[in-house]
Protein backbone atom coordinates (compact mmCIF):
# COMPACT_ATOMS: atom_id res chain seq x y z
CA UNK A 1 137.48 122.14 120.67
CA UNK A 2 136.28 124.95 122.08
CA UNK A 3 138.05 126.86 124.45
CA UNK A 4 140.34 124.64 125.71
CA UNK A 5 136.53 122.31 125.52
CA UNK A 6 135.46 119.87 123.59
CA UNK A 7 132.49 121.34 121.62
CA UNK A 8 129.39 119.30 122.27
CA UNK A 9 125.93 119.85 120.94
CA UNK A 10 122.95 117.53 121.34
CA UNK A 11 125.66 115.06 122.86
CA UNK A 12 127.65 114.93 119.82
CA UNK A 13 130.51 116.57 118.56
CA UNK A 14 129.56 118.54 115.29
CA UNK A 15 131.52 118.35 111.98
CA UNK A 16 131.95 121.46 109.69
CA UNK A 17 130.77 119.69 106.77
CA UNK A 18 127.60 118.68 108.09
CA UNK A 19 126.41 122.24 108.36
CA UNK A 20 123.54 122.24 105.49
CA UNK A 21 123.08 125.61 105.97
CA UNK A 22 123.50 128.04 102.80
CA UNK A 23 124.56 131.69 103.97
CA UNK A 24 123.87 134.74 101.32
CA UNK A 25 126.93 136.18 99.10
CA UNK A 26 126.82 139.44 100.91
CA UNK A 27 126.12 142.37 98.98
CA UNK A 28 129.60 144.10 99.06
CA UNK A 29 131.07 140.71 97.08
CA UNK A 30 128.09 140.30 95.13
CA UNK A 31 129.08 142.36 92.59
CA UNK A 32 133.04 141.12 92.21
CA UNK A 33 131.58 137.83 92.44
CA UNK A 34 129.32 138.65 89.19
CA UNK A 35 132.23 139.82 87.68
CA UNK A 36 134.00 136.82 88.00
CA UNK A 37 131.21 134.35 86.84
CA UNK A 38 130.93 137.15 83.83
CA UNK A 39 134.91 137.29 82.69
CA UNK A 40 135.05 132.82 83.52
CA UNK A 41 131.85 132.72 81.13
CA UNK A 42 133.41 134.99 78.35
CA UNK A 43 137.04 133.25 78.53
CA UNK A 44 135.30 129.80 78.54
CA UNK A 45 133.64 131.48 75.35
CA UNK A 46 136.52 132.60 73.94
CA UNK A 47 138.64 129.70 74.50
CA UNK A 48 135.57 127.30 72.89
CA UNK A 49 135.33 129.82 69.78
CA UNK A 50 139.05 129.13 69.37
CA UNK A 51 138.60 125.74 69.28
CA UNK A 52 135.95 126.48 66.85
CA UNK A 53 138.35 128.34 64.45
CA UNK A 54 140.55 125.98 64.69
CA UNK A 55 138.27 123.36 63.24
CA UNK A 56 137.27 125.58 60.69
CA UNK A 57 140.73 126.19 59.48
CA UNK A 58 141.62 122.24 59.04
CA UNK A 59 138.52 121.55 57.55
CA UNK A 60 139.31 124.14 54.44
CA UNK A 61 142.98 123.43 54.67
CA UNK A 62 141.63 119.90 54.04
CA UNK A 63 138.91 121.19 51.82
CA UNK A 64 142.19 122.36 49.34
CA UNK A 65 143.86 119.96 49.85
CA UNK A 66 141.26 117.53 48.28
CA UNK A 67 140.27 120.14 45.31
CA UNK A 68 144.36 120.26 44.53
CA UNK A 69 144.51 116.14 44.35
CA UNK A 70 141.32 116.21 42.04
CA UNK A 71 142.77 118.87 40.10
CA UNK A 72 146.03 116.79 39.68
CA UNK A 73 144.09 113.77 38.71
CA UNK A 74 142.31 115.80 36.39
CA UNK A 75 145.40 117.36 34.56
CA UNK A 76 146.57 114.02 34.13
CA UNK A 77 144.02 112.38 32.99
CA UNK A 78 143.33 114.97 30.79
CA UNK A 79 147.48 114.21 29.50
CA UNK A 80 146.78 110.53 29.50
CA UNK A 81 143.97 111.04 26.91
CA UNK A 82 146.03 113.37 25.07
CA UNK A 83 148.98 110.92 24.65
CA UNK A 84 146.34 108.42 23.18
């Protein structure tokens, strides 16, 4: 509607989301809208280097984990051959 009108071009109605056309960031957002893509890009980095870390810090805790078993199995192997 338009005006009280139903908006009519080339006989038919037109729908807001067939409008192709791409308009320009104008220049006064351009540079908040850089901004924005810059702090998403270094949170999205920050939040994957965290998951990173995380990784990291199973992987040894698992790492000692292993080393203490073998240890144990050592020591008592080491006792069993004693006793004999």
């Amino acid at each position: 509607q338009w005006g009280g009108r139903p908006c009519i071009i080339n006989g038919e109605e037109p729908r807001l989301n067939s409008i192709k056309e791409e308009r320009e960031c104008p220049a006064e957002l351009k540079q908040t809208q850089l901004i924005t893509e810059t702090e998403e890009a270094q949170q999205q980095q920050q939040e994957e280097q965290e998951v990173l870390q995380q990784g990291r810090r199973e992987l040894q805790q698992d790492i000692q984990e292993k080393q203490q078993q073998q240890q144990q199995q050592q020591q008592q192997q080491e006792e069993q051959q004693q006793t004999t």
